[in-house]
PDB file of N, CA and C in Angstrom:
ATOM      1  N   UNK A   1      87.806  55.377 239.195  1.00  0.00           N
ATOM      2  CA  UNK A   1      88.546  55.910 238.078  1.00  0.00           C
ATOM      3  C   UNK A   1      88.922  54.806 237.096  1.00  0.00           C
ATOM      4  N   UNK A   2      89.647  53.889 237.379  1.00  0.00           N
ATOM      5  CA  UNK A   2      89.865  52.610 236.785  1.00  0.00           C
ATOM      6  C   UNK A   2      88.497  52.149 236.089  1.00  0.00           C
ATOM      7  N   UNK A   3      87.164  51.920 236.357  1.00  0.00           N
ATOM      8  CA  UNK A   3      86.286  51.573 236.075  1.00  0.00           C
ATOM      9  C   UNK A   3      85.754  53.031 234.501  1.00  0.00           C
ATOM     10  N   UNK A   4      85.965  53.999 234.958  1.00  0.00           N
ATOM     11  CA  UNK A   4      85.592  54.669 233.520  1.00  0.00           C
ATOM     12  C   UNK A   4      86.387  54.655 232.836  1.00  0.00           C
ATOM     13  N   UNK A   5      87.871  54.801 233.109  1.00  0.00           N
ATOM     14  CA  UNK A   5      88.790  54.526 232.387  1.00  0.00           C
ATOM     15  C   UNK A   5      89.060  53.438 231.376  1.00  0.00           C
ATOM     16  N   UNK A   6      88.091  52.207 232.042  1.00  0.00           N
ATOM     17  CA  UNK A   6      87.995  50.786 231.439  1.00  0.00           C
ATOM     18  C   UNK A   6      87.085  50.798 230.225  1.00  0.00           C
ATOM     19  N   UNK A   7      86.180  51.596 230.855  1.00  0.00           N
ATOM     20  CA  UNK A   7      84.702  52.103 229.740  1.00  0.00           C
ATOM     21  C   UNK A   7      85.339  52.789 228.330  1.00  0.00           C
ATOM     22  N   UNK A   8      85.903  53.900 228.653  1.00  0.00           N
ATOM     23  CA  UNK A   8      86.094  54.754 227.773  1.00  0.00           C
ATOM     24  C   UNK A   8      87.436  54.315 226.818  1.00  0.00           C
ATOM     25  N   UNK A   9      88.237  53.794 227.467  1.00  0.00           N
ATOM     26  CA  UNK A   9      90.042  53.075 226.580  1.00  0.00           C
ATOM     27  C   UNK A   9      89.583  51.435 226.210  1.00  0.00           C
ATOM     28  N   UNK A  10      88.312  50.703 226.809  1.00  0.00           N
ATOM     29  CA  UNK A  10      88.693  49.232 226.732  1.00  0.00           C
ATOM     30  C   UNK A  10      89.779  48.443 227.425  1.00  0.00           C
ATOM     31  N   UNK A  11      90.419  49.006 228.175  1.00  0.00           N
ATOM     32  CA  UNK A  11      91.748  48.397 228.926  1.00  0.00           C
ATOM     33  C   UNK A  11      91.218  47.663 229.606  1.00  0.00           C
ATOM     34  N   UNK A  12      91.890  46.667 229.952  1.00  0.00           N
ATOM     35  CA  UNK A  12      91.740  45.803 231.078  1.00  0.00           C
ATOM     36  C   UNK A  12      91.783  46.312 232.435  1.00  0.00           C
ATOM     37  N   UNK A  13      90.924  46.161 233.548  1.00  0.00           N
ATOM     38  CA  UNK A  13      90.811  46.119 235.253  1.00  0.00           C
ATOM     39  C   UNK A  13      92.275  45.255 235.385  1.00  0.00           C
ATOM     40  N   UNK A  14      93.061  45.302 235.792  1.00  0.00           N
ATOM     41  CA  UNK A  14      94.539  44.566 236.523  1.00  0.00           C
ATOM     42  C   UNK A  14      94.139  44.714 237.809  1.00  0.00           C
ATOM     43  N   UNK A  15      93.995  45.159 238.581  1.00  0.00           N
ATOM     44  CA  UNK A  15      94.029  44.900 240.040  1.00  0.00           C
ATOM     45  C   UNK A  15      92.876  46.188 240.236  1.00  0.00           C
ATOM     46  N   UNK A  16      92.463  45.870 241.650  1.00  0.00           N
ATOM     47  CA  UNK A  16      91.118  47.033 242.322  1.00  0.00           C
ATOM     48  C   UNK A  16      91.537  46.307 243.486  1.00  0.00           C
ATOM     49  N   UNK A  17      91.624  47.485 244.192  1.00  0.00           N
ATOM     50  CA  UNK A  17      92.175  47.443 245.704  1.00  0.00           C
ATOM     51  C   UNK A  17      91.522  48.848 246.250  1.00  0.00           C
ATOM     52  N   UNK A  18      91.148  48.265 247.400  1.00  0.00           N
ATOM     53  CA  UNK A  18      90.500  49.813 248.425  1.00  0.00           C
ATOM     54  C   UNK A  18      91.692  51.024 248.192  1.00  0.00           C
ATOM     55  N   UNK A  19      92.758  51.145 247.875  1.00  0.00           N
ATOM     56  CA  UNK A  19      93.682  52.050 247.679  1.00  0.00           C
ATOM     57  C   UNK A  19      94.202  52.104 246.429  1.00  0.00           C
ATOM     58  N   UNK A  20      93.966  51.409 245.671  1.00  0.00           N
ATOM     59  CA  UNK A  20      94.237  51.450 244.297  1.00  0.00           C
ATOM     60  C   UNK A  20      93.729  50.614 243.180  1.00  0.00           C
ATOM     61  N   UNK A  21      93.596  51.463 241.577  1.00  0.00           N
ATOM     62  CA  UNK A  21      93.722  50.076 240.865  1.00  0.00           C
ATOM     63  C   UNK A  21      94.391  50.549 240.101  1.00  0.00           C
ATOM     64  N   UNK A  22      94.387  49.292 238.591  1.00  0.00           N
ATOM     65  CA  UNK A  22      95.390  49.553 237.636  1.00  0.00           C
ATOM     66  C   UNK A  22      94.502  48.772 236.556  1.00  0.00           C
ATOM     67  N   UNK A  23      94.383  49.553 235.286  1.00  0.00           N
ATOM     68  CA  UNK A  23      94.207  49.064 233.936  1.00  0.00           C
ATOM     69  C   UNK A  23      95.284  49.050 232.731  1.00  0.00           C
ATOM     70  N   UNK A  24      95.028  48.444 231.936  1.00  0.00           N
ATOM     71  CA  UNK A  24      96.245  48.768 231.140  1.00  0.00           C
ATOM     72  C   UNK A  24      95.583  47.791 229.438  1.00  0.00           C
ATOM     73  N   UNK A  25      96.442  48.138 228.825  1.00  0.00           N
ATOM     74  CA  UNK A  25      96.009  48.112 227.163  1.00  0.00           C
ATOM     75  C   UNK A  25      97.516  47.565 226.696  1.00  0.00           C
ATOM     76  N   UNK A  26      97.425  48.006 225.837  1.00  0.00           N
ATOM     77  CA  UNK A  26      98.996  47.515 225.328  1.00  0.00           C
ATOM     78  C   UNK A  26     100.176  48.364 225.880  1.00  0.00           C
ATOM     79  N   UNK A  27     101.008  48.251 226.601  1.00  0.00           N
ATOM     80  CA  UNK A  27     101.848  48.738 227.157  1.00  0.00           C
ATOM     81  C   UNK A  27     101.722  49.047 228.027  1.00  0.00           C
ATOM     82  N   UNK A  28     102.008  50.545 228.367  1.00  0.00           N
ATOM     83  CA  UNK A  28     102.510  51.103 229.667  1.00  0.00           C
ATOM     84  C   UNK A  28     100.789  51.177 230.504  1.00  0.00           C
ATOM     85  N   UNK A  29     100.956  50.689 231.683  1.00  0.00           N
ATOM     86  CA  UNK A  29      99.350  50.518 232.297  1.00  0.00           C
ATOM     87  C   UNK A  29      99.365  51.645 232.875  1.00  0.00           C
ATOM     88  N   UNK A  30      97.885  52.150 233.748  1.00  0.00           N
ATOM     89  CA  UNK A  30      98.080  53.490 234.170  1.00  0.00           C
ATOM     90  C   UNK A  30      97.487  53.157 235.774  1.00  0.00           C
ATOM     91  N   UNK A  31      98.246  53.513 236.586  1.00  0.00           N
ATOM     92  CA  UNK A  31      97.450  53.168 238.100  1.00  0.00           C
ATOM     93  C   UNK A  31      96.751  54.413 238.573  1.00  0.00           C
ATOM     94  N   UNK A  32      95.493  54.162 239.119  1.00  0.00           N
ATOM     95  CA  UNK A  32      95.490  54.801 239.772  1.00  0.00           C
ATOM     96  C   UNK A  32      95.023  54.887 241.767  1.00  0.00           C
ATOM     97  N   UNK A  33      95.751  55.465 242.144  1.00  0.00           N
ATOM     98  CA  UNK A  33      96.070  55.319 243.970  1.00  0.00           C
ATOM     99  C   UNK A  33      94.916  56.539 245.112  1.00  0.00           C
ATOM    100  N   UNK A  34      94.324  55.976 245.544  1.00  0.00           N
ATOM    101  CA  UNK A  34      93.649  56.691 246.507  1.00  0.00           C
ATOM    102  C   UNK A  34      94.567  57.893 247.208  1.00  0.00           C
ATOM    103  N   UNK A  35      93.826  59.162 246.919  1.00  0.00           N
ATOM    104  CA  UNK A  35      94.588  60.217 247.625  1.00  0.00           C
ATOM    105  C   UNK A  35      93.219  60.582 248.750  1.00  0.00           C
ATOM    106  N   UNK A  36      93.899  61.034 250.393  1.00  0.00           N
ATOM    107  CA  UNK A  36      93.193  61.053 251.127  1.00  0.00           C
ATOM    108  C   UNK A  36      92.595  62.959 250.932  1.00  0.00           C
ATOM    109  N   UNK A  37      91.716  63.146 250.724  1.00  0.00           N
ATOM    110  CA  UNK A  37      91.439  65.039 250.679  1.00  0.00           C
ATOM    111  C   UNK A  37      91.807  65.469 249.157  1.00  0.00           C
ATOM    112  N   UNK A  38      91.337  64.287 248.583  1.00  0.00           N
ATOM    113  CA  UNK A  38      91.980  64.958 246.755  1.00  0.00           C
ATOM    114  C   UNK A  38      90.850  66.469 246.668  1.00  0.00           C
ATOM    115  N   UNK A  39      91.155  66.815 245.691  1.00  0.00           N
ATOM    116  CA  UNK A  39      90.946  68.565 245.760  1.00  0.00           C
ATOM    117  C   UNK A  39      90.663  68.148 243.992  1.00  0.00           C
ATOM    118  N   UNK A  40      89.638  68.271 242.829  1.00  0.00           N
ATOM    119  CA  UNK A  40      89.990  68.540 241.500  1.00  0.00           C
ATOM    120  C   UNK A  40      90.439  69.486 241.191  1.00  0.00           C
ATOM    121  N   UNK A  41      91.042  69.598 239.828  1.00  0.00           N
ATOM    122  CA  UNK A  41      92.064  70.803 239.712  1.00  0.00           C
ATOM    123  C   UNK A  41      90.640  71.836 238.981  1.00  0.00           C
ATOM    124  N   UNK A  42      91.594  72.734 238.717  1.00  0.00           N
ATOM    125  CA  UNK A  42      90.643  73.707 238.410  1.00  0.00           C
ATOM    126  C   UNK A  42      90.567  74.524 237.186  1.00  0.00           C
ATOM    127  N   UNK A  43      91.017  73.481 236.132  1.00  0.00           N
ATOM    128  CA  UNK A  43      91.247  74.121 234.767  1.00  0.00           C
ATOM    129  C   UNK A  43      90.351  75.063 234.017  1.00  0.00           C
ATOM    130  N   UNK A  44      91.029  75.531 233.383  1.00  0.00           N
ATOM    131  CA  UNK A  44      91.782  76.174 233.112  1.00  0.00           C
ATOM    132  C   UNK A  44      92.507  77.476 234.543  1.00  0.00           C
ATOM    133  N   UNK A  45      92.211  77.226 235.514  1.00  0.00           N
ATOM    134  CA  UNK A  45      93.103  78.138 236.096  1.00  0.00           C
ATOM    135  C   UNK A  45      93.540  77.574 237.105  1.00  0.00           C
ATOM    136  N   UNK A  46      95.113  78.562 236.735  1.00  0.00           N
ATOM    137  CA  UNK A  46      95.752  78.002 237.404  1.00  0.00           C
ATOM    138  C   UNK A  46      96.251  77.725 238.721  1.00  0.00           C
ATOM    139  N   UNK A  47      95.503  78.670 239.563  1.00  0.00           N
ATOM    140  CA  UNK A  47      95.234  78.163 241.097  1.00  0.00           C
ATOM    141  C   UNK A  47      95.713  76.519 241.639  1.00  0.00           C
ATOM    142  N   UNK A  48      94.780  76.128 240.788  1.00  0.00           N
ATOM    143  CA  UNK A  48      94.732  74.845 241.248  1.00  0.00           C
ATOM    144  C   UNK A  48      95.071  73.661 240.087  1.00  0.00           C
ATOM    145  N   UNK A  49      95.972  73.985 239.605  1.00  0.00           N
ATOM    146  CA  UNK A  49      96.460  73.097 238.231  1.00  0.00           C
ATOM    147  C   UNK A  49      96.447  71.492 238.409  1.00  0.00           C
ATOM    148  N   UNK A  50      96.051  70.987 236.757  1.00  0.00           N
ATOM    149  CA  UNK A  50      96.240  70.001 236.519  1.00  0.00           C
ATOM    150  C   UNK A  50      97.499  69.222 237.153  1.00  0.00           C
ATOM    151  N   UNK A  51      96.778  67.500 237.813  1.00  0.00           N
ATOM    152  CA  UNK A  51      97.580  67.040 238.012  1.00  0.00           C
ATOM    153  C   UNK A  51      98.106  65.451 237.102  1.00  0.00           C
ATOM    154  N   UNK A  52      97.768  65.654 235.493  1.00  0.00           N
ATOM    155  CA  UNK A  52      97.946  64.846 234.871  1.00  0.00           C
ATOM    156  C   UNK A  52      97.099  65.456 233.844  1.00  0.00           C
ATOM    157  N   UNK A  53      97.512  64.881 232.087  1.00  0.00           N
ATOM    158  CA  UNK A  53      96.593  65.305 231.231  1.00  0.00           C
ATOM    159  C   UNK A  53      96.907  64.113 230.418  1.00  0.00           C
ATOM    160  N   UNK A  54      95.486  63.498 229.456  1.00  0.00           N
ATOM    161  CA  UNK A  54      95.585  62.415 228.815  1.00  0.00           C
ATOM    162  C   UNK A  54      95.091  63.044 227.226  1.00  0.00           C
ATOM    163  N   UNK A  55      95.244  62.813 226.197  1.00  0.00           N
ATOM    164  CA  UNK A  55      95.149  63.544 225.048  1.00  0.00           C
ATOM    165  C   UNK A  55      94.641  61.615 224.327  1.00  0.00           C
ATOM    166  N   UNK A  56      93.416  61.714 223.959  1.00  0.00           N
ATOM    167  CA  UNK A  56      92.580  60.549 223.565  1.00  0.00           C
ATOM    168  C   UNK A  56      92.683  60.759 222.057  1.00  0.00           C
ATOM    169  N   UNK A  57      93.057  59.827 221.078  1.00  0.00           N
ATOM    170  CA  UNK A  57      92.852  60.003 219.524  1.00  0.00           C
ATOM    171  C   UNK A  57      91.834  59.132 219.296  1.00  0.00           C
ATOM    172  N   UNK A  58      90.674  59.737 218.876  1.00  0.00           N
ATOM    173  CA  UNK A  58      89.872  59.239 218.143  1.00  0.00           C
ATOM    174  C   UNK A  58      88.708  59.697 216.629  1.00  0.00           C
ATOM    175  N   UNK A  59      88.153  58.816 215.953  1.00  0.00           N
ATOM    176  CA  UNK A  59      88.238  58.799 214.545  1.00  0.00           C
ATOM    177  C   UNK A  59      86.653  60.305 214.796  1.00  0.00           C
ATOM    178  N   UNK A  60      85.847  60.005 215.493  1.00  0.00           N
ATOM    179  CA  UNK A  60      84.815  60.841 215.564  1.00  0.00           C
ATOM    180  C   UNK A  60      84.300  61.434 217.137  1.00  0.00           C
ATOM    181  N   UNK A  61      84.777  63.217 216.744  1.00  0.00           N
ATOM    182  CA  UNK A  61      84.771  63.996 217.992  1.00  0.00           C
ATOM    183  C   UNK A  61      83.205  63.546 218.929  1.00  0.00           C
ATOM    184  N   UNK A  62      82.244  63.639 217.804  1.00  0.00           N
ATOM    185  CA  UNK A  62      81.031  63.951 218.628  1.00  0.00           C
ATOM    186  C   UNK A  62      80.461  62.561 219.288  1.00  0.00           C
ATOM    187  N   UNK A  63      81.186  61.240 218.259  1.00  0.00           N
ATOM    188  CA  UNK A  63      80.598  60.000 219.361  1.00  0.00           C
ATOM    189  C   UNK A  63      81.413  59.499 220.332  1.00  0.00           C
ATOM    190  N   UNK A  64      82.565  59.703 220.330  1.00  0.00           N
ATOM    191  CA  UNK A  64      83.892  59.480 221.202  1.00  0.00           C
ATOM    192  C   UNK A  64      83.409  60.183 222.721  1.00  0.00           C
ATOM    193  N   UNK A  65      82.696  61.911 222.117  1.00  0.00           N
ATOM    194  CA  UNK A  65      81.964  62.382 224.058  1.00  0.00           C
ATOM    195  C   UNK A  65      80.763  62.147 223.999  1.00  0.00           C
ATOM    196  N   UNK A  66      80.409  61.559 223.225  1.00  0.00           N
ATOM    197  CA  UNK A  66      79.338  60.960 223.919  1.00  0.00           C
ATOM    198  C   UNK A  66      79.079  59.634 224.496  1.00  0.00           C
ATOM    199  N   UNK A  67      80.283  58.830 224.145  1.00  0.00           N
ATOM    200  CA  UNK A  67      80.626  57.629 224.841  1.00  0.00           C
ATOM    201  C   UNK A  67      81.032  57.897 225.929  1.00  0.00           C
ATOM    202  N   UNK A  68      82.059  58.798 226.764  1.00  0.00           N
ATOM    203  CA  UNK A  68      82.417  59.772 227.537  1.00  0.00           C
ATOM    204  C   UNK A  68      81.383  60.058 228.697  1.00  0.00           C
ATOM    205  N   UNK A  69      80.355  60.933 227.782  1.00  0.00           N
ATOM    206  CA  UNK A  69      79.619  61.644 229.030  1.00  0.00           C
ATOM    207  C   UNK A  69      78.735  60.372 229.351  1.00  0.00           C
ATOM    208  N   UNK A  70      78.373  59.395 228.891  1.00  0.00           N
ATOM    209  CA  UNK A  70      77.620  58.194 229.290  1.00  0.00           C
ATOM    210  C   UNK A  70      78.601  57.404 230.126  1.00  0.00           C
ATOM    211  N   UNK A  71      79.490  57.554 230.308  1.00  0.00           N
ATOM    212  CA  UNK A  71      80.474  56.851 230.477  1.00  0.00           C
ATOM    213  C   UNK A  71      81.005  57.668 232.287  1.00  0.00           C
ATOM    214  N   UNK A  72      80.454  58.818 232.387  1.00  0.00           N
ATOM    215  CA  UNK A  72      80.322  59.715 233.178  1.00  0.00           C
ATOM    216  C   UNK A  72      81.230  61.063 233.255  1.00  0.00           C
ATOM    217  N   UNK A  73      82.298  61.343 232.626  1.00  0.00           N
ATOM    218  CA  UNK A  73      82.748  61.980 232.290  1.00  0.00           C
ATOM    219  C   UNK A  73      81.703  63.434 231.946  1.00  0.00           C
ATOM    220  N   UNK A  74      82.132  64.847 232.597  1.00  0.00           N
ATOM    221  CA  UNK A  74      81.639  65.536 231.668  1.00  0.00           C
ATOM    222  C   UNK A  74      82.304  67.122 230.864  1.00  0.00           C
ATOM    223  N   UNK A  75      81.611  67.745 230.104  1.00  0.00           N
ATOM    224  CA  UNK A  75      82.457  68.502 229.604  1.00  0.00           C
ATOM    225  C   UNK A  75      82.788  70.012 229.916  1.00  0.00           C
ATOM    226  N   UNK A  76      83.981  70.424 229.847  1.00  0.00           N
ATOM    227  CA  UNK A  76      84.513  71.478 230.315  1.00  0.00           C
ATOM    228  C   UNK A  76      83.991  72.472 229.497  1.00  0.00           C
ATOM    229  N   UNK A  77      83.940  73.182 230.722  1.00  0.00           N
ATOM    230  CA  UNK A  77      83.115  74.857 230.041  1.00  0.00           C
ATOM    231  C   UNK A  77      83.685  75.848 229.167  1.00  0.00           C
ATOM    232  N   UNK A  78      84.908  75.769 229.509  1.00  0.00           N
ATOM    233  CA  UNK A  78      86.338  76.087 228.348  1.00  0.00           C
ATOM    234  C   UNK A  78      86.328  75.702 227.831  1.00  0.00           C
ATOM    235  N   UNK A  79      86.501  75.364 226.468  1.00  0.00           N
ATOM    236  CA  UNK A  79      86.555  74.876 224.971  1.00  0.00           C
ATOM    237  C   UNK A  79      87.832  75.674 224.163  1.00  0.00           C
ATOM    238  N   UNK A  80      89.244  75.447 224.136  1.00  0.00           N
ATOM    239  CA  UNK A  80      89.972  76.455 223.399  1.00  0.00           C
ATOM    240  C   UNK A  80      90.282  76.133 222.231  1.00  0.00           C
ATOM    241  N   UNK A  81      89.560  75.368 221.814  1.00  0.00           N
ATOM    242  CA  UNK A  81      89.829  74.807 220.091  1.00  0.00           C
ATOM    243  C   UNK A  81      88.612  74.212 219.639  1.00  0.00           C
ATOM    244  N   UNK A  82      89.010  74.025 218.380  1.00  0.00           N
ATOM    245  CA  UNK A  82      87.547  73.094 217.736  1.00  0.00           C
ATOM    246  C   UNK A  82      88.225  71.845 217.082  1.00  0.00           C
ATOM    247  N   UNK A  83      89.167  71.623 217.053  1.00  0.00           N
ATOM    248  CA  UNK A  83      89.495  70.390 216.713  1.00  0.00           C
ATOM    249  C   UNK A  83      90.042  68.834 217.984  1.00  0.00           C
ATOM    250  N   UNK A  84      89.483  69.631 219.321  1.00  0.00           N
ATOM    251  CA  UNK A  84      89.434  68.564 220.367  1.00  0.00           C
ATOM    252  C   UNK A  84      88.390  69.042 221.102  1.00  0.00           C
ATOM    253  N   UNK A  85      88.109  68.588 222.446  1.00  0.00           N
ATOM    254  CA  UNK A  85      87.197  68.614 223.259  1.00  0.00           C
ATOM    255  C   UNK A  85      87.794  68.427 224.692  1.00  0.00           C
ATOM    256  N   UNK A  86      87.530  69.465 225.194  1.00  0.00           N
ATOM    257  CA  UNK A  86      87.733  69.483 226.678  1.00  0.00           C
ATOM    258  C   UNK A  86      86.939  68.163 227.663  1.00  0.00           C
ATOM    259  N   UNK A  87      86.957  67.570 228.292  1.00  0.00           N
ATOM    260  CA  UNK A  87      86.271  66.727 229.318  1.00  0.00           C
ATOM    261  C   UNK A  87      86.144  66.407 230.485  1.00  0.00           C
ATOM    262  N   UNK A  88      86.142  66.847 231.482  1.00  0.00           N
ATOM    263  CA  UNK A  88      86.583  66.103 232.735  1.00  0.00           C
ATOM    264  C   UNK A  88      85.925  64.724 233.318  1.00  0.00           C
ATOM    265  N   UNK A  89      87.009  63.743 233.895  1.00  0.00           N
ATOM    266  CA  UNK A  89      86.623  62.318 234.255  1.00  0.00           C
ATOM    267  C   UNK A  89      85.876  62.604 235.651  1.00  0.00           C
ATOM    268  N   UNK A  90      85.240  61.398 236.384  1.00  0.00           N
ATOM    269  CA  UNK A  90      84.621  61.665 237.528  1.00  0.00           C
ATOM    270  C   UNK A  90      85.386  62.369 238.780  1.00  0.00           C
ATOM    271  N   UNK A  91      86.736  62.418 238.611  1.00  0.00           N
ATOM    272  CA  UNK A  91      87.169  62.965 239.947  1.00  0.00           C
ATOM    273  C   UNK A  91      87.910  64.532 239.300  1.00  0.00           C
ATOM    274  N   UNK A  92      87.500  64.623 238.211  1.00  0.00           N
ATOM    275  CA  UNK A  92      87.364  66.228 237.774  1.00  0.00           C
ATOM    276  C   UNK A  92      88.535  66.559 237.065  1.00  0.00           C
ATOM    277  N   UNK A  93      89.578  65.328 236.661  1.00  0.00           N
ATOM    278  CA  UNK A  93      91.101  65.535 236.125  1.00  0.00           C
ATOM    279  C   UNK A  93      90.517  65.495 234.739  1.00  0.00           C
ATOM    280  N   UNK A  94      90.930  67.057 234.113  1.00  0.00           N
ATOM    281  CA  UNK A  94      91.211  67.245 232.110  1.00  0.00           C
ATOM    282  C   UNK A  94      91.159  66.226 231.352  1.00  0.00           C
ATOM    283  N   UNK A  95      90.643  66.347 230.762  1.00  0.00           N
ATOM    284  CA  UNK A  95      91.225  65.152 229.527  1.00  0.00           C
ATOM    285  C   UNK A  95      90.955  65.766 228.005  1.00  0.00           C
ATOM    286  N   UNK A  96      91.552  65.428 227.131  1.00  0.00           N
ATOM    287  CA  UNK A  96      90.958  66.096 225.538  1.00  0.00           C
ATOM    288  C   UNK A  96      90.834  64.771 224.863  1.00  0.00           C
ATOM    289  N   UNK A  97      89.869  64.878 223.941  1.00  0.00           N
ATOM    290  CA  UNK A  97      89.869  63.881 223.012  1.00  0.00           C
ATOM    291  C   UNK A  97      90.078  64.580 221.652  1.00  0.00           C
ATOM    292  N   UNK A  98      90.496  64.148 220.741  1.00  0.00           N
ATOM    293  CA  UNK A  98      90.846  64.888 219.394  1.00  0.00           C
ATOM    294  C   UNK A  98      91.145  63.718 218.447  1.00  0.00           C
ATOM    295  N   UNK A  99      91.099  64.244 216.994  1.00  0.00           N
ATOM    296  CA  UNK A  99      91.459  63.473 215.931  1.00  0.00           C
ATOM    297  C   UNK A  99      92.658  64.074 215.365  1.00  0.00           C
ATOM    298  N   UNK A 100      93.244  63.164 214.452  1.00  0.00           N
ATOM    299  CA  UNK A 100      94.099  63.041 214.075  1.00  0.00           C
ATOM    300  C   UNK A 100      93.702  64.155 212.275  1.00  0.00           C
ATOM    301  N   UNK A 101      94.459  65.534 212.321  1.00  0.00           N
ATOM    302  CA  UNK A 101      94.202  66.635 211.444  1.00  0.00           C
ATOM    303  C   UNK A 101      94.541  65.976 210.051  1.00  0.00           C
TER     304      UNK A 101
END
């Protein structure tokens, strides 16, 4: 996770540990921790809800996912707007990317 995360934000790798890592950019860094039996959520429904959502600003929708899906990320079959983009990262957690209206 840390590793696409690195791809797709530019943040720095801070630590990679068999149980965790951590990247971070200017400010607040984001860890993330090995869960044993993780389950992806199942967005849009809510059965199995999101367990985090990241909202990405960037200048152009269509090269931003396609940096994304190269990046491994791919895109959600739901689409409820046209001014962002649904995505899911490799372990299947939401993400939107959108510009600024």
């Amino acid at each position: 996770m840390a590793e696409f995360y690195h791809r797709i934000l530019g943040w720095k790798i801070m630590g990679d540990q068999d149980d965790f890592a951590m990247i971070q950019g200017e400010g607040v860094p984001i860890v993330f921790w090995k869960v044993a039996g993780h389950q992806a959520p199942t967005w849009p429904d809510s059965a199995s809800p999101k367990q985090f959502h990241l909202d990405l600003m960037v200048d152009d929708l269509d090269e931003a996912e396609a940096r994304c899906l190269e990046a491994g990320a791919t895109k959600a079959d739901h689409q409820p707007g046209t001014h962002w983009r649904v995505l899911l990262d490799p372990a299947g957690h939401p993400f939107c990317i959108t510009h600024p209206s």
